[in-house]
C-alpha atoms as a PDB file:
ATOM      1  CA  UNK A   1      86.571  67.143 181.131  1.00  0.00           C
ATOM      2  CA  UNK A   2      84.386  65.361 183.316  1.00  0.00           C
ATOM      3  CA  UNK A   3      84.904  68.057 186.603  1.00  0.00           C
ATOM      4  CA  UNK A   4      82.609  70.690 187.141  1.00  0.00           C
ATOM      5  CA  UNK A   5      86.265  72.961 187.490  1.00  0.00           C
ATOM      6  CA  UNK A   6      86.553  72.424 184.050  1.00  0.00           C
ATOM      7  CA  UNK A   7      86.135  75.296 182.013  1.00  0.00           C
ATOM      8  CA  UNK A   8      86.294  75.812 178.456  1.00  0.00           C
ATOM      9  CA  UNK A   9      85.138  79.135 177.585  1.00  0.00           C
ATOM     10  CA  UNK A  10      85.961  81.983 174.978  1.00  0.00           C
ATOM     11  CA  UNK A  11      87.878  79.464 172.830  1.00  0.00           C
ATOM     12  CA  UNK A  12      88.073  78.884 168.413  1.00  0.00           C
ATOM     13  CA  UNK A  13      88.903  75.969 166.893  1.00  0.00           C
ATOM     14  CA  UNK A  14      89.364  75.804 163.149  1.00  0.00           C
ATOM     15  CA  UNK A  15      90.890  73.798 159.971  1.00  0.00           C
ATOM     16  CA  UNK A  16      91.370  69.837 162.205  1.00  0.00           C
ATOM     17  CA  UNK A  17      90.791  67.122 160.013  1.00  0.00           C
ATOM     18  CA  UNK A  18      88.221  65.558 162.167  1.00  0.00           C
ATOM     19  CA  UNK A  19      86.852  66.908 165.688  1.00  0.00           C
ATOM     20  CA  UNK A  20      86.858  70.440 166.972  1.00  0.00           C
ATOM     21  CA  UNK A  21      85.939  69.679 170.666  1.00  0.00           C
ATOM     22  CA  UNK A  22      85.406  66.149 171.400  1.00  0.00           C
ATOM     23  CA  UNK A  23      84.267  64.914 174.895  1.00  0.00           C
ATOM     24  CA  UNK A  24      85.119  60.972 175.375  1.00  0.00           C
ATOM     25  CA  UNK A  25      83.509  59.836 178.309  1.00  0.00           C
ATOM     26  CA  UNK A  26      83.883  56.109 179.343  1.00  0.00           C
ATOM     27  CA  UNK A  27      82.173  54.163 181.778  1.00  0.00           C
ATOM     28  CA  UNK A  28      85.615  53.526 183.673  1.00  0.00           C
ATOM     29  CA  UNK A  29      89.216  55.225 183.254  1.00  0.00           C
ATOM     30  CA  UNK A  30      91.621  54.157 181.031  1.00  0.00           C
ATOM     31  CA  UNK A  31      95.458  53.041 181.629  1.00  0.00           C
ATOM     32  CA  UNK A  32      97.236  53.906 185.141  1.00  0.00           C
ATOM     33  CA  UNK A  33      94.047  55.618 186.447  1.00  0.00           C
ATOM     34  CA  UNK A  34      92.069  52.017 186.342  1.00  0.00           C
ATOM     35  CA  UNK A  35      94.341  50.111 188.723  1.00  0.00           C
ATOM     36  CA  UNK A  36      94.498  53.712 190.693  1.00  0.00           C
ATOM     37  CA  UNK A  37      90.624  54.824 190.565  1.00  0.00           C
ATOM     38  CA  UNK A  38      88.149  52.011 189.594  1.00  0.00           C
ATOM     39  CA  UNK A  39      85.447  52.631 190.779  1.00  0.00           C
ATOM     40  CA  UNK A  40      85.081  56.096 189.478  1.00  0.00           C
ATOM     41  CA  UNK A  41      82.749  56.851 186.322  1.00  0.00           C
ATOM     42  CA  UNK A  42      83.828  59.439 184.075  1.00  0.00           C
ATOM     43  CA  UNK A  43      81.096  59.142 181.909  1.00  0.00           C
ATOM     44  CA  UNK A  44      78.640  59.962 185.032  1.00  0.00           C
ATOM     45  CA  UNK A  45      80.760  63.421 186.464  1.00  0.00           C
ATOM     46  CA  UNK A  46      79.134  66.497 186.572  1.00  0.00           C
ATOM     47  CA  UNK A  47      79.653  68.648 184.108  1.00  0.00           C
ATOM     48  CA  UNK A  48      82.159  71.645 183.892  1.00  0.00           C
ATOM     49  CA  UNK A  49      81.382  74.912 181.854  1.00  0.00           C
ATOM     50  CA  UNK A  50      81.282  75.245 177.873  1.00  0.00           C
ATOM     51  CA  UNK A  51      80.853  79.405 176.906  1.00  0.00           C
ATOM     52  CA  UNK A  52      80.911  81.135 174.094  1.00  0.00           C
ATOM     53  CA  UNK A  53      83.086  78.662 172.210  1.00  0.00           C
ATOM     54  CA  UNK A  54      83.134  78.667 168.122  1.00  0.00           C
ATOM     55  CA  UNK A  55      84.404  75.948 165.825  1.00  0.00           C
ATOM     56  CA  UNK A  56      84.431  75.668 161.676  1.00  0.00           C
ATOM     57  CA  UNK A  57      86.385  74.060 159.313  1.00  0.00           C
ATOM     58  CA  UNK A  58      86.142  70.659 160.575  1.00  0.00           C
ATOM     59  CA  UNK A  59      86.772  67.427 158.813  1.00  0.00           C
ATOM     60  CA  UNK A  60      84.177  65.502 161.199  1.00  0.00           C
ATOM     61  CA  UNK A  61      82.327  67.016 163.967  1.00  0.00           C
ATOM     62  CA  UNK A  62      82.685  70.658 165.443  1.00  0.00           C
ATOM     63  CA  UNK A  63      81.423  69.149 169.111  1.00  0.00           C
ATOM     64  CA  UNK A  64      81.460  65.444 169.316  1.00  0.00           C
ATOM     65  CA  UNK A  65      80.071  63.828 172.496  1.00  0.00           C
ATOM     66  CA  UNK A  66      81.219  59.971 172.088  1.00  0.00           C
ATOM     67  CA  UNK A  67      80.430  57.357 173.252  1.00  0.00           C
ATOM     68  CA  UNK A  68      77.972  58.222 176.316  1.00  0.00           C
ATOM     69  CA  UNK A  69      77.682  60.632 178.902  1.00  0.00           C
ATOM     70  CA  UNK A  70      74.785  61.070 181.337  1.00  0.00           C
ATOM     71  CA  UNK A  71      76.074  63.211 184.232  1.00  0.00           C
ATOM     72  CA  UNK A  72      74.663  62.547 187.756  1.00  0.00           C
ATOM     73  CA  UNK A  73      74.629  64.999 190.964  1.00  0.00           C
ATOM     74  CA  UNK A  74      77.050  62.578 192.738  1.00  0.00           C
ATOM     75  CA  UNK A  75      78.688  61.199 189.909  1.00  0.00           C
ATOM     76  CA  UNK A  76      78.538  58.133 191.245  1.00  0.00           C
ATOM     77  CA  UNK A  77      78.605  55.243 188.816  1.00  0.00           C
ATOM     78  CA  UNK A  78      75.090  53.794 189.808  1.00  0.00           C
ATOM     79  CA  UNK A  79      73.783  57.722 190.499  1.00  0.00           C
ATOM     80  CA  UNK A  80      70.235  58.077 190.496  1.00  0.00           C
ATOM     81  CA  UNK A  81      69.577  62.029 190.313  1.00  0.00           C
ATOM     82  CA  UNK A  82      70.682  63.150 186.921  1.00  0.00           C
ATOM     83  CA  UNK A  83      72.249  66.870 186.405  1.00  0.00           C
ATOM     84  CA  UNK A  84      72.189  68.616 183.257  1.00  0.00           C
ATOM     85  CA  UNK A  85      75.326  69.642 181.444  1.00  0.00           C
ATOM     86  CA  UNK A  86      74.915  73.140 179.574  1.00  0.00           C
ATOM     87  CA  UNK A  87      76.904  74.044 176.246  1.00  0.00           C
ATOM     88  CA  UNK A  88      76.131  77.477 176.152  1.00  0.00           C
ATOM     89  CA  UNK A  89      76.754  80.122 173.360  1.00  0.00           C
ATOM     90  CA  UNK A  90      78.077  77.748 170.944  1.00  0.00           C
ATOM     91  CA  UNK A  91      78.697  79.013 167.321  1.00  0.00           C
ATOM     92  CA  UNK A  92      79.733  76.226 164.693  1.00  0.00           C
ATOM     93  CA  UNK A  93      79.852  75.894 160.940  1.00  0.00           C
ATOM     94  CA  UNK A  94      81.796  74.935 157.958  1.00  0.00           C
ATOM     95  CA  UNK A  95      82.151  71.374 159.336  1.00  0.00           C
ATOM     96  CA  UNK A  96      80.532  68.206 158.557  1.00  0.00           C
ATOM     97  CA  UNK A  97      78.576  67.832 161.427  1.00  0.00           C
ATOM     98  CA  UNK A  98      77.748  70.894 163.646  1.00  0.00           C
ATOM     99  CA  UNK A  99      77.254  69.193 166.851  1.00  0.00           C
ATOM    100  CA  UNK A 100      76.639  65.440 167.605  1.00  0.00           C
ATOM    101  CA  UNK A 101      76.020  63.868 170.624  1.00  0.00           C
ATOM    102  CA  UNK A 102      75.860  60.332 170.851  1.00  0.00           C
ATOM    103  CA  UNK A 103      73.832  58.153 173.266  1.00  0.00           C
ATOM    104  CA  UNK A 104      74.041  61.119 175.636  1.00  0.00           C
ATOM    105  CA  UNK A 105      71.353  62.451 178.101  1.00  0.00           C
ATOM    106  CA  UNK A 106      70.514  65.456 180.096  1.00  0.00           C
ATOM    107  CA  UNK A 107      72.539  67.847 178.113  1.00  0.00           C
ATOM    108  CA  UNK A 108      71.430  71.328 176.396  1.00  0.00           C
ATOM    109  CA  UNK A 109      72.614  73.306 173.918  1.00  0.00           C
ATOM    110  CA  UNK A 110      71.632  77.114 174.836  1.00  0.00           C
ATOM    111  CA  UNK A 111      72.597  79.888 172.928  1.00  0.00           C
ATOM    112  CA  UNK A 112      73.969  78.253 169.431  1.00  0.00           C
ATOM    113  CA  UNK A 113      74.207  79.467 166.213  1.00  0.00           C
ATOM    114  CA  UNK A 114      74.878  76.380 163.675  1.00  0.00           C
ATOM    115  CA  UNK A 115      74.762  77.013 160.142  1.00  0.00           C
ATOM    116  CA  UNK A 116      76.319  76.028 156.957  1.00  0.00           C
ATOM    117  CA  UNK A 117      77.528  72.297 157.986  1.00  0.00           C
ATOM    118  CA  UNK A 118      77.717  69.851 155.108  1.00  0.00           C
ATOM    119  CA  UNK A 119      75.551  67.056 156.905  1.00  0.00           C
ATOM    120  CA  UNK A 120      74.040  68.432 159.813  1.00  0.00           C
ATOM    121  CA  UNK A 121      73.473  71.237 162.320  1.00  0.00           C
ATOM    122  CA  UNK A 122      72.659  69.365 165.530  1.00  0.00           C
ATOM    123  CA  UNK A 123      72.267  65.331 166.114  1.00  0.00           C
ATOM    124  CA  UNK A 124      71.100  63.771 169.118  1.00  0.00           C
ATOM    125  CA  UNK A 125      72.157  60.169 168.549  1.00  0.00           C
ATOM    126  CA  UNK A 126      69.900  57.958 171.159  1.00  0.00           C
ATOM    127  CA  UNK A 127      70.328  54.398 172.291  1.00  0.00           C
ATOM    128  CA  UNK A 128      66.635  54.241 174.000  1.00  0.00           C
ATOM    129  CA  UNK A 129      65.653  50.704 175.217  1.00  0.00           C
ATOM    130  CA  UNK A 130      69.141  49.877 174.837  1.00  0.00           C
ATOM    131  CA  UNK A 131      70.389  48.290 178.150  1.00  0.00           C
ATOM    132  CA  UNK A 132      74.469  48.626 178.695  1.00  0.00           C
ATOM    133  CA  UNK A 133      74.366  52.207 177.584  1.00  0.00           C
ATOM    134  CA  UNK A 134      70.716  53.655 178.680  1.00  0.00           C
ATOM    135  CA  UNK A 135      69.996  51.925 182.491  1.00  0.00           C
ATOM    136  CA  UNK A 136      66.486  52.038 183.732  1.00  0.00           C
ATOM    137  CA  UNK A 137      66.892  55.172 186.048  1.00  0.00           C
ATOM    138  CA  UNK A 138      68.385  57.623 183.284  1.00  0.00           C
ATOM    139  CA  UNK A 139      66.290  56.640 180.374  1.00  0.00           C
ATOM    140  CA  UNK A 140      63.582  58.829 181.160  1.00  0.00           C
ATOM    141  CA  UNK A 141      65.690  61.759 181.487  1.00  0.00           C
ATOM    142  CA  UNK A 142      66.101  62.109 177.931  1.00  0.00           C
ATOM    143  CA  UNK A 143      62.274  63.519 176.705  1.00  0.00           C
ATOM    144  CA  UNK A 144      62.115  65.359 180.268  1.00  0.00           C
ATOM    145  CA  UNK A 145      61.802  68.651 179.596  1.00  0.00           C
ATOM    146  CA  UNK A 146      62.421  70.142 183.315  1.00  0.00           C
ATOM    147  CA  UNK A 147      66.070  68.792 183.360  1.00  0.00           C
ATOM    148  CA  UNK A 148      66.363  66.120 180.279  1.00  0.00           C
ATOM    149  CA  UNK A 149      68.100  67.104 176.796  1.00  0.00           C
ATOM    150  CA  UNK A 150      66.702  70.307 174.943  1.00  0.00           C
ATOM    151  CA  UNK A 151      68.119  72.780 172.643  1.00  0.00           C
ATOM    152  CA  UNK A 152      67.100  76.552 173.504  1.00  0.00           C
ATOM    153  CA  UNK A 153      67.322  79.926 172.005  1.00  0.00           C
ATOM    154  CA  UNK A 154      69.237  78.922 169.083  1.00  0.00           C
ATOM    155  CA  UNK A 155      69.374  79.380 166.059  1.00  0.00           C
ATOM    156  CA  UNK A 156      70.066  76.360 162.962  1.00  0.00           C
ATOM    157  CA  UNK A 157      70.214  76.739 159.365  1.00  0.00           C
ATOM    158  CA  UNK A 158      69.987  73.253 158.254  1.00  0.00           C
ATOM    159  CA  UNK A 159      71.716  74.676 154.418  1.00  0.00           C
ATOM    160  CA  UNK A 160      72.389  77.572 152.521  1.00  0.00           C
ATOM    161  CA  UNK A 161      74.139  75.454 149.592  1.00  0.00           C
ATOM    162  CA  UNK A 162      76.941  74.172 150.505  1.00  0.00           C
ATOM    163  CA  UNK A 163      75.511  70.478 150.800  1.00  0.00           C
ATOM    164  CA  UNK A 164      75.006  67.972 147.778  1.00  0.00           C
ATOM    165  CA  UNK A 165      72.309  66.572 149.573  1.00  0.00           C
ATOM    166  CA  UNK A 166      70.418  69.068 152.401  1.00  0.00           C
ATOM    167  CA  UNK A 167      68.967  67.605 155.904  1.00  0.00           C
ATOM    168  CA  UNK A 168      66.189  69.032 156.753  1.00  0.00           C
ATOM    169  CA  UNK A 169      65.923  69.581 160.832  1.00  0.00           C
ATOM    170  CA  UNK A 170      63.825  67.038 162.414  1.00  0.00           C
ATOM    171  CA  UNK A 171      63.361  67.198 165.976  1.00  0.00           C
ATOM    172  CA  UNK A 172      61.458  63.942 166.800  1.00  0.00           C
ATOM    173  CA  UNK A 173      60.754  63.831 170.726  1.00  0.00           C
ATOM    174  CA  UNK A 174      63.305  66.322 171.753  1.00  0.00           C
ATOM    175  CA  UNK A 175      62.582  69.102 173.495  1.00  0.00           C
ATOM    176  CA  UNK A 176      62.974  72.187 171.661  1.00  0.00           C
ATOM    177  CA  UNK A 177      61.744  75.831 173.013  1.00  0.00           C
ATOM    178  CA  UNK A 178      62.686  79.352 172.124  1.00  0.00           C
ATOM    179  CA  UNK A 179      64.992  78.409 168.619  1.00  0.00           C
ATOM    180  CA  UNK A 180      64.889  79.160 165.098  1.00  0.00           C
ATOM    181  CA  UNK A 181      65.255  76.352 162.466  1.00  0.00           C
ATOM    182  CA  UNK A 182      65.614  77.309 158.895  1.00  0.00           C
ATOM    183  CA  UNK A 183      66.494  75.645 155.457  1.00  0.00           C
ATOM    184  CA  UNK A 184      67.435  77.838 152.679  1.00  0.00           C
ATOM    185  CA  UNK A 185      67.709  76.060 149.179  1.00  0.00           C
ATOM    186  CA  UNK A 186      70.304  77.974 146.797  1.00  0.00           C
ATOM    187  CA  UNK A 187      69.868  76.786 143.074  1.00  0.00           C
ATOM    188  CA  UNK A 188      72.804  75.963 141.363  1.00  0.00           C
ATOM    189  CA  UNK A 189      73.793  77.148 137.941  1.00  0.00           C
ATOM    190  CA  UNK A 190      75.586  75.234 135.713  1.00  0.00           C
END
């Protein structure tokens, strides 16, 4: 999923035991395509397109982005000009974990609507100051607001019951503009 040909658009996913969509990006292929390709980076490749996809019902993660990806122009392993990658129109619920994204950079969510997960809505899982998995020139991509990670003109409902325990959104140095966070407390009856 790492070319920008890729599209995955207009698609549901519902009832897997653990990941709706799940991007695995490595820092090198895997198998035949290492002895064939390695120098190439998948977890550096400019993104494709993600529209108006929905996922619910999930054991794990409705969009899992695992273990890294920080997409460059050039998509050159050692790539210096980042590009954003754009999951767009994204509706996801009923899982554990709406969306996570894991040690990933330059990506926003546009678009979503993510409500009634059992853990949480949205998680940007960082790695800052960590070395292997955040080099020097992509780090500060992550709190750049021009072209760095941001969620926009969505909407998340961090619970509406469902959850034993509810997770309030926090949204500690990412960019956030134009979205709607909300946290509705249902009391239960015995």
């Amino acid at each position: 999923m790492s070319n920008p040909n890729n599209i995955v658009e207009l698609n549901a996913v519902a009832g897997s035991t653990h990941y709706g969509y799940w991007y695995r990006f490595t820092d090198k292929p895997e198998g035949f395509s290492l002895f064939t390709h390695p120098t190439y980076c998948p977890n550096r490749q400019p993104f494709g397109r993600f529209y108006n996809n929905s996922v619910h019902s999930t054991g794990r993660f409705g969009v899992w982005i695992y273990p890294e990806y920080a997409p460059t122009m050039s998509g050159d392993c050692n790539g210096t000009n980042p590009t954003q990658a754009l999951f767009d129109g994204l509706i996801s619920w009923s899982n554990n974990k709406g969306i996570e994204l894991v040690m990933s950079r330059t990506i926003e969510i546009r678009n979503a609507l993510v409500f009634d997960n059992a853990n949480m809505g949205i998680a940007y899982i960082t790695a800052v100051g960590h070395q292997e998995t955040n080099p020097l020139y992509i780090r500060p991509t992550f709190y750049n607001g021009l072209n760095g990670s941001l969620i926009t003109d969505s909407v998340i409902i961090g619970d509406v019951g469902i959850s034993a325990t509810p997770v309030s959104p926090v949204i500690g140095g990412l960019v956030g503009k134009s979205h709607t966070l909300r946290t509705f407390f249902a009391s239960k009856e015995n």
